[in-house]
C-alpha atoms as a PDB file:
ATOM      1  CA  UNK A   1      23.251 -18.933 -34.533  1.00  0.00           C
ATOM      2  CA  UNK A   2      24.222 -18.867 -30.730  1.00  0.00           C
ATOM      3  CA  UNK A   3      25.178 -15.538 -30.706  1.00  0.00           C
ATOM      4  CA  UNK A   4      22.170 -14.350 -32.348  1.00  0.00           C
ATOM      5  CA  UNK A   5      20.037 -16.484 -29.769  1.00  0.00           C
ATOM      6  CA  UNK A   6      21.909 -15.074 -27.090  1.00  0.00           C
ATOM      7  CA  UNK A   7      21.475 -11.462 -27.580  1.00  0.00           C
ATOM      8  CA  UNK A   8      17.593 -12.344 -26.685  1.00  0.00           C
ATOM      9  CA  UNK A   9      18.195 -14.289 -23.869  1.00  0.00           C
ATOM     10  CA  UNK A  10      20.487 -11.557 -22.132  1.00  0.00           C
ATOM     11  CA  UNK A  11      17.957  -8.843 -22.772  1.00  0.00           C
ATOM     12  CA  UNK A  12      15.589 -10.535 -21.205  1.00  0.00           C
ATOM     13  CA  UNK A  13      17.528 -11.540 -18.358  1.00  0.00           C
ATOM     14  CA  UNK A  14      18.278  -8.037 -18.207  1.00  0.00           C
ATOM     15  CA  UNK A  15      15.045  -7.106 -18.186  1.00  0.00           C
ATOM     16  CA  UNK A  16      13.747 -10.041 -15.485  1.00  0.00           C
ATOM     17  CA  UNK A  17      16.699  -8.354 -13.091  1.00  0.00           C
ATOM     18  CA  UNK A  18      15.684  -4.338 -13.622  1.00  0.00           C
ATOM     19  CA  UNK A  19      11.898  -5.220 -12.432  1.00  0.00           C
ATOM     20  CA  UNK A  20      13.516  -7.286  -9.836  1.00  0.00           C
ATOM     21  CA  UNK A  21      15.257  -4.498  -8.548  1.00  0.00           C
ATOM     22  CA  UNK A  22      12.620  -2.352  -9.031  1.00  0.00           C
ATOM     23  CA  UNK A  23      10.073  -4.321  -7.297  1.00  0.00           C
ATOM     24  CA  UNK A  24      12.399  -4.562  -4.368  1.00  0.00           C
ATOM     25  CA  UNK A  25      12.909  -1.001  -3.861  1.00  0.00           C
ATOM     26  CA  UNK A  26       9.645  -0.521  -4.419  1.00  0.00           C
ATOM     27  CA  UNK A  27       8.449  -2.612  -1.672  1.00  0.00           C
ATOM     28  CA  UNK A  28      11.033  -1.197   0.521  1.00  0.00           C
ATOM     29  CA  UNK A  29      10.138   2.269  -0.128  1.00  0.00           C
ATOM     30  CA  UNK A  30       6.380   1.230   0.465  1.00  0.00           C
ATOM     31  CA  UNK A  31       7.078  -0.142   4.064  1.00  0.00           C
ATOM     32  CA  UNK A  32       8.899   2.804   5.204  1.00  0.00           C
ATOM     33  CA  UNK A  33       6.015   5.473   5.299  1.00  0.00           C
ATOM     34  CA  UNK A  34       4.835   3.631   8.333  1.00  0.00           C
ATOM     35  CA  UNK A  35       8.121   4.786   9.868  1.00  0.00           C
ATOM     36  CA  UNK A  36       7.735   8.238   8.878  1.00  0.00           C
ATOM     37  CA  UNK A  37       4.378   8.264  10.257  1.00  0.00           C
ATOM     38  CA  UNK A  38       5.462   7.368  13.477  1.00  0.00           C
ATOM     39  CA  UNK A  39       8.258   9.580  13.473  1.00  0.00           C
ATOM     40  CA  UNK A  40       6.165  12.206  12.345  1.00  0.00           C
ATOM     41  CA  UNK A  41       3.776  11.329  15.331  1.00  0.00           C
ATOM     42  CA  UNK A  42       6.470  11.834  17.856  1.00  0.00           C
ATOM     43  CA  UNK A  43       6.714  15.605  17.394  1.00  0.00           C
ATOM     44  CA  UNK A  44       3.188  15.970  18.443  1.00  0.00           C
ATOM     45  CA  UNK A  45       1.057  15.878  14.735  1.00  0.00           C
ATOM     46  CA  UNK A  46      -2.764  14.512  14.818  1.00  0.00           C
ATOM     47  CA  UNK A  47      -3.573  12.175  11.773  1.00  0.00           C
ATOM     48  CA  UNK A  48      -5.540  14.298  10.174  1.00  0.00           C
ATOM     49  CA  UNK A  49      -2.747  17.045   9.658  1.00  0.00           C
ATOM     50  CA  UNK A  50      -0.482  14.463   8.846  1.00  0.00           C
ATOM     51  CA  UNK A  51      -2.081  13.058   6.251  1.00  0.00           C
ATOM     52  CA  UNK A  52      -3.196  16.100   4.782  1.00  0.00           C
ATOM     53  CA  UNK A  53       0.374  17.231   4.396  1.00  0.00           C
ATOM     54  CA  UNK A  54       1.022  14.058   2.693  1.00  0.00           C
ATOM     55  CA  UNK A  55      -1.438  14.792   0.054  1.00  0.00           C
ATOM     56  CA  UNK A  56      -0.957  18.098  -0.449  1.00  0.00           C
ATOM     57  CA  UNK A  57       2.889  17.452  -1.652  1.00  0.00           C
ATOM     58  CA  UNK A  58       1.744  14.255  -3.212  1.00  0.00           C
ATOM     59  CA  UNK A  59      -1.220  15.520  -5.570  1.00  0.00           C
ATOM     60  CA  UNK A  60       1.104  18.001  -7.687  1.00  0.00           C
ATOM     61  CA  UNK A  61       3.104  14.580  -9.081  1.00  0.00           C
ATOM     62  CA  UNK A  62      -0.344  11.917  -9.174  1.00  0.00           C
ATOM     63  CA  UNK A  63      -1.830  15.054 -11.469  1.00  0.00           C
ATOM     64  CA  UNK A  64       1.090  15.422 -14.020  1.00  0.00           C
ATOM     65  CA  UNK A  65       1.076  10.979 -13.574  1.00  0.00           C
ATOM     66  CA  UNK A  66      -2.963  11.168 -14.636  1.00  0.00           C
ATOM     67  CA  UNK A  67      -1.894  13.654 -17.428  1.00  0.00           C
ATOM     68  CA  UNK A  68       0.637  12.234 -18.952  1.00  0.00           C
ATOM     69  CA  UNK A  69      -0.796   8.645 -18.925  1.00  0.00           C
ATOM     70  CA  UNK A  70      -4.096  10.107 -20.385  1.00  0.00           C
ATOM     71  CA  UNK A  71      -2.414  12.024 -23.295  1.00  0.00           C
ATOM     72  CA  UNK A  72      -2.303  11.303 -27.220  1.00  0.00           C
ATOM     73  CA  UNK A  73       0.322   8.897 -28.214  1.00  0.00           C
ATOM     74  CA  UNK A  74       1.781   8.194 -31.755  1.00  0.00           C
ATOM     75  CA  UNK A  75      -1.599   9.154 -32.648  1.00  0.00           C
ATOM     76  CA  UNK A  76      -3.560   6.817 -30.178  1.00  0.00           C
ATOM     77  CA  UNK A  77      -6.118   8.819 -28.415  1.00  0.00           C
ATOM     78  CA  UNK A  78      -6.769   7.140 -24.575  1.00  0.00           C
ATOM     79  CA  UNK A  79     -10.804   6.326 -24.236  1.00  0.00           C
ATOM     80  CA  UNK A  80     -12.717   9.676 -23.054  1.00  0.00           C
ATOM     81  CA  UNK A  81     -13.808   9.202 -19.440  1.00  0.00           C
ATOM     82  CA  UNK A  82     -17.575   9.000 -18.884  1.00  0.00           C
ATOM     83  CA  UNK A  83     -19.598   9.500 -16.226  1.00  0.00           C
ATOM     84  CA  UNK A  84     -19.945   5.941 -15.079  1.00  0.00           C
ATOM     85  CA  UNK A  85     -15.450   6.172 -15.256  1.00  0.00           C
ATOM     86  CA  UNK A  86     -15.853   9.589 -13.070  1.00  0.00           C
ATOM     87  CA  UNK A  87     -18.266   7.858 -10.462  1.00  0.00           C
ATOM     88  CA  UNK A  88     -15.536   4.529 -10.688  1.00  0.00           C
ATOM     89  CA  UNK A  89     -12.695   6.732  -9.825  1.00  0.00           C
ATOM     90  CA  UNK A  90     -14.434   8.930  -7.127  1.00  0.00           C
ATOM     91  CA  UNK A  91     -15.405   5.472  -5.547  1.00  0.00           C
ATOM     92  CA  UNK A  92     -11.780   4.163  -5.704  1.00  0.00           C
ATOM     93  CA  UNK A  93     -10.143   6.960  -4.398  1.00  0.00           C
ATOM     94  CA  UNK A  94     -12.534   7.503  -1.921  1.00  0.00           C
ATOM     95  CA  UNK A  95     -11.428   3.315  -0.581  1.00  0.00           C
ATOM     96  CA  UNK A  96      -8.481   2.721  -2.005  1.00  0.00           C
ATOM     97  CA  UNK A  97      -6.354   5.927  -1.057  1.00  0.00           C
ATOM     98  CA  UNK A  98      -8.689   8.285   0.934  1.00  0.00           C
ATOM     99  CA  UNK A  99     -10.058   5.689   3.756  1.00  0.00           C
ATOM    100  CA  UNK A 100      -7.631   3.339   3.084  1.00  0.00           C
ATOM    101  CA  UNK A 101      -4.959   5.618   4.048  1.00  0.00           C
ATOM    102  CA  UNK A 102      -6.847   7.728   6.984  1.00  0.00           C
ATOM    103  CA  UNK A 103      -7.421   4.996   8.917  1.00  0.00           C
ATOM    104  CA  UNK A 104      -3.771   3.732   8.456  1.00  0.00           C
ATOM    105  CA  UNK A 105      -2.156   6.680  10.126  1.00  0.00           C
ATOM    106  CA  UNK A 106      -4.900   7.017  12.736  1.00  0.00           C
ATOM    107  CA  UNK A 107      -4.261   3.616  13.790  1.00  0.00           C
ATOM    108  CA  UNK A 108      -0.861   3.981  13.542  1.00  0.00           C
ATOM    109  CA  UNK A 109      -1.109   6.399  16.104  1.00  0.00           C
ATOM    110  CA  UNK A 110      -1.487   2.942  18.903  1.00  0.00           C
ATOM    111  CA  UNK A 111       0.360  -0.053  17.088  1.00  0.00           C
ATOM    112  CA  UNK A 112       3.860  -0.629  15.980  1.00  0.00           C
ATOM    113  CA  UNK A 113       5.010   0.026  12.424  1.00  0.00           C
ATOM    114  CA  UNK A 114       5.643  -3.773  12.344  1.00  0.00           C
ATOM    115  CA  UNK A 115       2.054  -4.793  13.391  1.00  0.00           C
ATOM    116  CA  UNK A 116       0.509  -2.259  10.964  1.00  0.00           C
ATOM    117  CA  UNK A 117       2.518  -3.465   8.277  1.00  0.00           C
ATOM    118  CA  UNK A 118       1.306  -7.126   9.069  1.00  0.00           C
ATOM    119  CA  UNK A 119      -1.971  -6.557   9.460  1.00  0.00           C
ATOM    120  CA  UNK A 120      -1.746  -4.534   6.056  1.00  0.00           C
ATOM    121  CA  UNK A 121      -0.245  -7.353   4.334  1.00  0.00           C
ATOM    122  CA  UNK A 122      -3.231  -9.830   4.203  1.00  0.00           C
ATOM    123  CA  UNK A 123      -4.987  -7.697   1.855  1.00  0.00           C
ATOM    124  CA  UNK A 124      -4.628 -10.934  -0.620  1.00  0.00           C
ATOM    125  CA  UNK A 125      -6.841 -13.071   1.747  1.00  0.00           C
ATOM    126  CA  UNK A 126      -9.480 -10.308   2.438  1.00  0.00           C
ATOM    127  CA  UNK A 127      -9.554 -10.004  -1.441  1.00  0.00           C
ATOM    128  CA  UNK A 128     -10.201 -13.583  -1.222  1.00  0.00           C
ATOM    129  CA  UNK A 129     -12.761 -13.209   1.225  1.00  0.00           C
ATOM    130  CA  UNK A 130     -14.936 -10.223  -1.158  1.00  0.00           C
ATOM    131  CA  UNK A 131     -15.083 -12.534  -3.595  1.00  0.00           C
ATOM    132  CA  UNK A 132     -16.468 -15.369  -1.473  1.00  0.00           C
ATOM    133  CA  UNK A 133     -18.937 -12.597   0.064  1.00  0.00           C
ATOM    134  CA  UNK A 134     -19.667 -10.894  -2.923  1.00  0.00           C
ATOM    135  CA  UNK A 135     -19.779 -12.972  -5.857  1.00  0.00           C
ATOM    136  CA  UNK A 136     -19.432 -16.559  -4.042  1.00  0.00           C
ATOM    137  CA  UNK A 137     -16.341 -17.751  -5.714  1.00  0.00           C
ATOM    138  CA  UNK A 138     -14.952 -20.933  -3.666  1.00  0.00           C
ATOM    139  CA  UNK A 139     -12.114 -20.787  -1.657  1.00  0.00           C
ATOM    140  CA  UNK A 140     -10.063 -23.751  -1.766  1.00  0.00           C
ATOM    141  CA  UNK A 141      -9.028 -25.721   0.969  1.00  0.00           C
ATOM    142  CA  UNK A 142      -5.064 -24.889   0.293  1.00  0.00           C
ATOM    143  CA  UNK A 143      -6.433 -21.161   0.130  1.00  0.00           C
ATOM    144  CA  UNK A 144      -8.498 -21.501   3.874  1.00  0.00           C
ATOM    145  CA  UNK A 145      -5.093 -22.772   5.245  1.00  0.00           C
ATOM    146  CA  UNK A 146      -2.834 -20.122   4.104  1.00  0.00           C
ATOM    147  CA  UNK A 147      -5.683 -17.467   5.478  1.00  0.00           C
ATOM    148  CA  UNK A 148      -5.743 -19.865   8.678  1.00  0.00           C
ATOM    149  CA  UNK A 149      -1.529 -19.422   9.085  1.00  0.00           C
ATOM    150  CA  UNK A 150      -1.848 -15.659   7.851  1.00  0.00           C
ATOM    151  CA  UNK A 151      -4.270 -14.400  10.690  1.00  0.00           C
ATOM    152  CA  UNK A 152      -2.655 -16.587  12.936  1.00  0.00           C
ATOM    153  CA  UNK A 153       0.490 -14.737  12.423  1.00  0.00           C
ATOM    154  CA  UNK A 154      -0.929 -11.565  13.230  1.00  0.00           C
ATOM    155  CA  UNK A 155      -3.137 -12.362  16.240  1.00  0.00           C
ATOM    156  CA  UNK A 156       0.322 -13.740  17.445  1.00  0.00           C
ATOM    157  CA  UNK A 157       2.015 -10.654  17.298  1.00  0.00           C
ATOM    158  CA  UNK A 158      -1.076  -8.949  18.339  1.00  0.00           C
ATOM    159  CA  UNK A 159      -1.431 -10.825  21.565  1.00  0.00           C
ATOM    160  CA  UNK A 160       2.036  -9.847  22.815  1.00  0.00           C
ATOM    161  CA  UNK A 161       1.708  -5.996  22.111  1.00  0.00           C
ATOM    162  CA  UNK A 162      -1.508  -6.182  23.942  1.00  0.00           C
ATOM    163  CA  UNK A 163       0.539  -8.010  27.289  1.00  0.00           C
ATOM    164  CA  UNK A 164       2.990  -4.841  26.336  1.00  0.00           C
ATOM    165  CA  UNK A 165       1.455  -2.157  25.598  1.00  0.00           C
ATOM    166  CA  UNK A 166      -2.602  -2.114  26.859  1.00  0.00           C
ATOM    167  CA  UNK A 167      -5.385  -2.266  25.095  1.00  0.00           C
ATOM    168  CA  UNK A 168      -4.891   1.179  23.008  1.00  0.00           C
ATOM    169  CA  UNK A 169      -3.621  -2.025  20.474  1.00  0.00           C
ATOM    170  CA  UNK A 170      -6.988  -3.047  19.783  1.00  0.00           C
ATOM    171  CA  UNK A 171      -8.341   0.133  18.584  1.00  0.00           C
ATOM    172  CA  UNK A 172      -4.856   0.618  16.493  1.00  0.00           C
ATOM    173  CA  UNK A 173      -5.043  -3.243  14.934  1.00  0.00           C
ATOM    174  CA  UNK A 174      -8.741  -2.459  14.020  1.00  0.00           C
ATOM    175  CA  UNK A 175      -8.473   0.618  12.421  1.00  0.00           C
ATOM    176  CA  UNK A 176      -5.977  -0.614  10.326  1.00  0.00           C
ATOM    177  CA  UNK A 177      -7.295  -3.691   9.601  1.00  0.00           C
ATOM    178  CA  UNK A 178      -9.814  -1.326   8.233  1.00  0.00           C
ATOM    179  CA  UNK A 179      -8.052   0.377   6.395  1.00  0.00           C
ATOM    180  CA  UNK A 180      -6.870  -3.377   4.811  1.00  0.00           C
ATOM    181  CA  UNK A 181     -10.067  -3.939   3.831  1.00  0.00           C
ATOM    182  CA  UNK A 182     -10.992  -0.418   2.219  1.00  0.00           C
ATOM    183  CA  UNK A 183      -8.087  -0.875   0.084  1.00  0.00           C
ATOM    184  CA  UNK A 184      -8.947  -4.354  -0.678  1.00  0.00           C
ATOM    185  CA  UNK A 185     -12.394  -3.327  -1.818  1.00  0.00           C
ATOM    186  CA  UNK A 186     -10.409  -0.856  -4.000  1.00  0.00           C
ATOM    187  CA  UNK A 187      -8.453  -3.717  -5.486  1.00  0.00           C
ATOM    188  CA  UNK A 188     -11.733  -5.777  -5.856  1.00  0.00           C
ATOM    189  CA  UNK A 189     -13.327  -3.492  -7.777  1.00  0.00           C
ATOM    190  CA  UNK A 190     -10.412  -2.062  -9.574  1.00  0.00           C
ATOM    191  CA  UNK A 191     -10.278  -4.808 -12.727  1.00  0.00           C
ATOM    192  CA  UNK A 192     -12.391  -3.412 -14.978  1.00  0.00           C
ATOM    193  CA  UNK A 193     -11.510   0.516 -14.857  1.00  0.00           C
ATOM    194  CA  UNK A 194      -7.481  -0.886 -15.021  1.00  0.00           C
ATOM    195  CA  UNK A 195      -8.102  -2.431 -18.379  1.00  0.00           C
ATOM    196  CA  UNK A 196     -10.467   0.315 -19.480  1.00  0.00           C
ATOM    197  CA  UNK A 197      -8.046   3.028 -18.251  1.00  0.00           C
ATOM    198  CA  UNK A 198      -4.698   1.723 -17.826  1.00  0.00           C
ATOM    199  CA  UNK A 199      -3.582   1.117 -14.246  1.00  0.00           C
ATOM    200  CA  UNK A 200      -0.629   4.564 -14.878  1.00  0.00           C
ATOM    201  CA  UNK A 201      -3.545   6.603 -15.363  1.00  0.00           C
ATOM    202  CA  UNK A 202      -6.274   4.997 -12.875  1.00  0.00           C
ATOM    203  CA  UNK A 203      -3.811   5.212  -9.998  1.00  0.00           C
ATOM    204  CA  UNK A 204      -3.207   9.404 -11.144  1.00  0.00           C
ATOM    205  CA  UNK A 205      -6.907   9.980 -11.048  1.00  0.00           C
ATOM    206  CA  UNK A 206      -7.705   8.086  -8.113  1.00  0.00           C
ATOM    207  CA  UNK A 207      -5.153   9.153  -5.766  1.00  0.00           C
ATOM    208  CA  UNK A 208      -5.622  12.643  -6.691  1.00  0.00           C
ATOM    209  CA  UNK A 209      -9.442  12.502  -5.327  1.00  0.00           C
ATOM    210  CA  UNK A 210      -8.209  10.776  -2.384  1.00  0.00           C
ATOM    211  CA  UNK A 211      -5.454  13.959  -2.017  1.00  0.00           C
ATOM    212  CA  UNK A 212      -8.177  16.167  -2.823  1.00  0.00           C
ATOM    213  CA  UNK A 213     -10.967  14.479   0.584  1.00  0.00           C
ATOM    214  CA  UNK A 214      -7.760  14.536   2.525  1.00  0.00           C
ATOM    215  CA  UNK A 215      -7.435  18.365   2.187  1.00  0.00           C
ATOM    216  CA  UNK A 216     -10.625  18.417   2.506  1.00  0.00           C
ATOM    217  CA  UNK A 217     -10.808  17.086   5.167  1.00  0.00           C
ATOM    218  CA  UNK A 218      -8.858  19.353   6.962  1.00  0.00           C
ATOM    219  CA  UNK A 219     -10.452  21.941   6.239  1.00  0.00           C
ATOM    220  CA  UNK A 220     -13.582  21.281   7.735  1.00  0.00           C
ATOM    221  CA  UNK A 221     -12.426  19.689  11.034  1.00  0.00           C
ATOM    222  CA  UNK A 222      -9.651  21.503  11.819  1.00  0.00           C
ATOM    223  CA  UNK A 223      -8.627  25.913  11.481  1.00  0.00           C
ATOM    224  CA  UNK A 224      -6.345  26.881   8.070  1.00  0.00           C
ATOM    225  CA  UNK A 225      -3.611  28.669  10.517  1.00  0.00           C
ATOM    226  CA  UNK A 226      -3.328  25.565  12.461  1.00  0.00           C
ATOM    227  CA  UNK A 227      -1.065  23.798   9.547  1.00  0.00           C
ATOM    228  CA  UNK A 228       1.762  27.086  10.803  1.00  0.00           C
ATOM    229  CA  UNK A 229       1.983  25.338  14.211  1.00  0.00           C
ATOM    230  CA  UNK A 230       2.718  22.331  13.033  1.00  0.00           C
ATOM    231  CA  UNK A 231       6.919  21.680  13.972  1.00  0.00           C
ATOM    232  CA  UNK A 232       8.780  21.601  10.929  1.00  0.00           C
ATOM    233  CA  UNK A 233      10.201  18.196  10.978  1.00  0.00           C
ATOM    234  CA  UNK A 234       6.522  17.330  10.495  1.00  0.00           C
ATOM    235  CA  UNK A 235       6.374  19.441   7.451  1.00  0.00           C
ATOM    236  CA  UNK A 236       9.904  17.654   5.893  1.00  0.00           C
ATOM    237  CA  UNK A 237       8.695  14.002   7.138  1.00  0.00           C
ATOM    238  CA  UNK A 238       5.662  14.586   5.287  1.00  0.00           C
ATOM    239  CA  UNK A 239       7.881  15.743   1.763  1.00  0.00           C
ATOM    240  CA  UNK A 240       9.467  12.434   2.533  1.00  0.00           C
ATOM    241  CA  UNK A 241       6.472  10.370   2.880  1.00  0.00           C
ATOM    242  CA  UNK A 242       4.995  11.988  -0.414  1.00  0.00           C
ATOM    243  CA  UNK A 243       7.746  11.602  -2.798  1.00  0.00           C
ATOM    244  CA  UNK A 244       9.951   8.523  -1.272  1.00  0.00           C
ATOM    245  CA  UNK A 245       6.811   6.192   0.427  1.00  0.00           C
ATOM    246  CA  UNK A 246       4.035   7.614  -2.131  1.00  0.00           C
ATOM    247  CA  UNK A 247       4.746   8.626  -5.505  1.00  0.00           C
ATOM    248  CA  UNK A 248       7.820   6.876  -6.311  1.00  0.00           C
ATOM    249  CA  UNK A 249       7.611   3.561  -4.764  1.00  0.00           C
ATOM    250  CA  UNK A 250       3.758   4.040  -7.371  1.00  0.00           C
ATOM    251  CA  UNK A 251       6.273   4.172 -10.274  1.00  0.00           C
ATOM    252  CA  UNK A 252       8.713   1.635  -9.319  1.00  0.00           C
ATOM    253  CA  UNK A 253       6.126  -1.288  -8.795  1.00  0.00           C
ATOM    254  CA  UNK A 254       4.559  -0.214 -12.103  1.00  0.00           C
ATOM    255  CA  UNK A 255       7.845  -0.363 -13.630  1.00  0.00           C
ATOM    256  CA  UNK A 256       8.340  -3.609 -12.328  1.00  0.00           C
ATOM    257  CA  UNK A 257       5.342  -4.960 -13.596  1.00  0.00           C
ATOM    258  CA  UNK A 258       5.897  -4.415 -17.014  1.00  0.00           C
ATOM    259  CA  UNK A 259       9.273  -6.361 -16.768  1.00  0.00           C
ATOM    260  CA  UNK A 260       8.274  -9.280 -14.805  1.00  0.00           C
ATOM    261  CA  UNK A 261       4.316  -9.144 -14.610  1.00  0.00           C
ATOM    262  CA  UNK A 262       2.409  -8.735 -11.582  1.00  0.00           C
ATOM    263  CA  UNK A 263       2.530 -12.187  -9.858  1.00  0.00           C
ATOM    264  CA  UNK A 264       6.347 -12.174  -9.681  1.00  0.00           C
ATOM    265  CA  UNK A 265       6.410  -8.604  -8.296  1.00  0.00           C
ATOM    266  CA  UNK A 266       3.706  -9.364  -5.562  1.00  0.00           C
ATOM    267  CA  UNK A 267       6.170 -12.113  -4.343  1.00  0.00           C
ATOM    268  CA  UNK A 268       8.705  -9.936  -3.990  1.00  0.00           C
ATOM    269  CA  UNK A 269       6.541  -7.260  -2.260  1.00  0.00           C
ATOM    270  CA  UNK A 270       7.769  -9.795   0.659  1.00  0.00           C
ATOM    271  CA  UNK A 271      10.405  -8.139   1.841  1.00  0.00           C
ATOM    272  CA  UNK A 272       7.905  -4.974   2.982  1.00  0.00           C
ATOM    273  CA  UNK A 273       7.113  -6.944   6.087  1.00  0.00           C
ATOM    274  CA  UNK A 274      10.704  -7.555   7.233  1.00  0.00           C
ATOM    275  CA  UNK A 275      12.095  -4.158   5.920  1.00  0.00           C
ATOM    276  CA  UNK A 276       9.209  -2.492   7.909  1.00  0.00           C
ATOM    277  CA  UNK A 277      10.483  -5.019  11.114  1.00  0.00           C
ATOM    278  CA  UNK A 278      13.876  -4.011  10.349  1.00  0.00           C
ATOM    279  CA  UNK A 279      12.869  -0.348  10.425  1.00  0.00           C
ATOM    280  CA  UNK A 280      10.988  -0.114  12.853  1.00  0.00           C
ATOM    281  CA  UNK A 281      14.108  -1.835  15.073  1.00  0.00           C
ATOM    282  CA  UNK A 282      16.672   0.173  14.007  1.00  0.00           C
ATOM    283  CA  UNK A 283      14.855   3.737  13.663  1.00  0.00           C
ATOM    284  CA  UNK A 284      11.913   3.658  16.018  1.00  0.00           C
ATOM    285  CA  UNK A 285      13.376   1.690  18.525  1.00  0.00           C
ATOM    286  CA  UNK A 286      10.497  -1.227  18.239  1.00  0.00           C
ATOM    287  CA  UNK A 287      11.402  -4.274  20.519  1.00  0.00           C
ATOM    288  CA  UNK A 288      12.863  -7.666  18.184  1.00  0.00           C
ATOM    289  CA  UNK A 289      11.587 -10.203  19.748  1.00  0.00           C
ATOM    290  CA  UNK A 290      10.706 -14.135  18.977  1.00  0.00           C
ATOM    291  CA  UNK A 291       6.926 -13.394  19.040  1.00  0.00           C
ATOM    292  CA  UNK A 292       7.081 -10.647  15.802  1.00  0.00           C
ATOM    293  CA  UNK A 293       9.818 -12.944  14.155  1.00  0.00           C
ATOM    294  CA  UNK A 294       7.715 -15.843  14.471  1.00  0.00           C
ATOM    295  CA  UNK A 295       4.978 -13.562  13.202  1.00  0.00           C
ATOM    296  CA  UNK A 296       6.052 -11.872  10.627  1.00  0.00           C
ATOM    297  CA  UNK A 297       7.312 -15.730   9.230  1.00  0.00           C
ATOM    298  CA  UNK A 298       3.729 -17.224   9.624  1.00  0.00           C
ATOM    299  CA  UNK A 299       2.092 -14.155   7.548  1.00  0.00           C
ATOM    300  CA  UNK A 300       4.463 -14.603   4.938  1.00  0.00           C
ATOM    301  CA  UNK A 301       4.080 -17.833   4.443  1.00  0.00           C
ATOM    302  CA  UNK A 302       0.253 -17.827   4.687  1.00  0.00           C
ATOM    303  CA  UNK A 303       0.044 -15.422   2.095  1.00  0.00           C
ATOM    304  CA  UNK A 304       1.966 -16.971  -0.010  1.00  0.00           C
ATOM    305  CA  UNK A 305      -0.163 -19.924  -0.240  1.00  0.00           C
ATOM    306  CA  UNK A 306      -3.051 -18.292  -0.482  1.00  0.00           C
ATOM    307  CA  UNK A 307      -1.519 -17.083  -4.010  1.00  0.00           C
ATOM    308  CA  UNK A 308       0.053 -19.780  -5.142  1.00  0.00           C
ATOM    309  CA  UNK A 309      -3.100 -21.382  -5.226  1.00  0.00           C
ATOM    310  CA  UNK A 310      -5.179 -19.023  -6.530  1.00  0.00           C
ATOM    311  CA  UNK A 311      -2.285 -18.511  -9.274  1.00  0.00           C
ATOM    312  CA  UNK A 312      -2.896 -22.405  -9.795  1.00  0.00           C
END
């Protein structure tokens, strides 16, 4: 009887310690395209070159992901995608990944990859804020304070850059808190086509529009040859960024997911703040001082109030 009840328990253990993993290097993977990007900035790149390169070696692998999440299965045909699904993915991917991302590496182009990263991280309290906005759902006082010690966090770290580096910050720390709130207008509005769609073959479609506005984008504001002056460090940062920071950190958090759910694997998105610190330190060159540590501690711990509560 116990070693019948046992075999269970250690495959689910098993299982609990894979998605662990998994979320982990995940996250990690996640925080470190901010460290390509300013790499890749270094060697003189505007954003919009940059971040078409990232799409255009991205959208090859989120096609074959839309594909092979929307094909037949032991006989169970996906749901066909109508026009009001087409007009819900063209409006993700034009937040979520295409805005959401632009204004990212353009204000990355005047903050530190720790600030960005930060500032990126209160995406659950701006969620919280749509739905006050939007659909007036109550915020509970436990919720307020974890917002209140979130954004105090970041205006912390944001008031020393400023006393260091001028006030080329504030345009950077806007423009990405834009981009914060583009993607959490994507997760806002997200619910309904994830559990029509699955969230595998949502996150294919979407992110190949978004790759697709990107290149797009370059097109129009900038000349085809250009791309051949571009230094090629650029062009192998930006293989990096697609494959390590985009498409593979996609599949590891979805991975995770279905082992330990998506509350447990947001907690452990945690460590992207303080592997983007440690980063940014050890690659970049960023200073380490008490003001980001101090920082980095108080977002943390805001948002994690902010979700235990709503979890409760």
């Amino acid at each position: 009887m116990d070693s019948a009840g046992a075999a269970p328990k250690t495959v689910a253990n098993r299982q609990i310690a894979t998605g662990l993993v998994l979320a982990i290097v995940g996250a990690i993977a996640f925080s470190g395209k901010a460290i390509i990007v300013k790499l890749a900035y270094r060697h003189g790149v505007d954003a919009v070159t940059l971040i078409m390169l990232r799409m255009v070696f991205a959208l090859p692998f989120f096609l074959v992901m839309a594909w092979w999440a929307g094909r037949s299965r032991a006989g169970v045909t996906p749901a066909a995608l109508t026009r009001q699904d087409w007009l819900g993915i063209l409006g993700l991917g034009l937040t979520g990944y295409y805005l959401a991302s632009f204004l990212d590496f353009a204000g990355l182009q005047y903050v530190t990859a720790s600030l960005e990263r930060l500032i990126l991280y209160l995406n659950p309290t701006l969620v919280l804020l749509l739905g006050w906005v939007l659909l007036r759902k109550r915020i509970s006082p436990h919720q307020a304070w974890g917002m209140a010690i979130s954004y105090g966090g970041v205006l912390l770290v944001f008031g020393h850059e400023v006393t260091l580096q001028g006030a080329d910050v504030g345009l950077g720390a806007l423009l990405v808190f834009l981009s914060a709130v583009s993607y959490a207008i994507y997760l806002f509005y997200s619910g309904e086509l994830v559990q029509r769609l699955g969230s595998l073959r949502l996150v294919g479609l979407a992110t190949s529009v978004a790759c697709v506005l990107c290149i797009a984008q370059y097109v129009v504001l900038r000349p085809l040859d250009a791309v051949l002056s571009v230094a090629p460090q650029v062009v192998w940062l930006s293989v990096l960024n697609a494959i390590l920071c985009t498409v593979v950190p996609v599949m590891l958090v979805m991975m995770a997911i279905e082992r330990i759910g998506s509350g447990l694997a947001a907690q452990v998105g945690m460590v992207g703040p303080m592997s983007t610190m440690l980063m940014g330190v050890l690659l970049l060159g960023e200073p380490f001082t008490v003001w980001l540590v101090c920082g980095t501690g108080l977002v943390l711990a805001g948002v994690a109030v902010c979700s235990r509560a709503r979890a409760t």
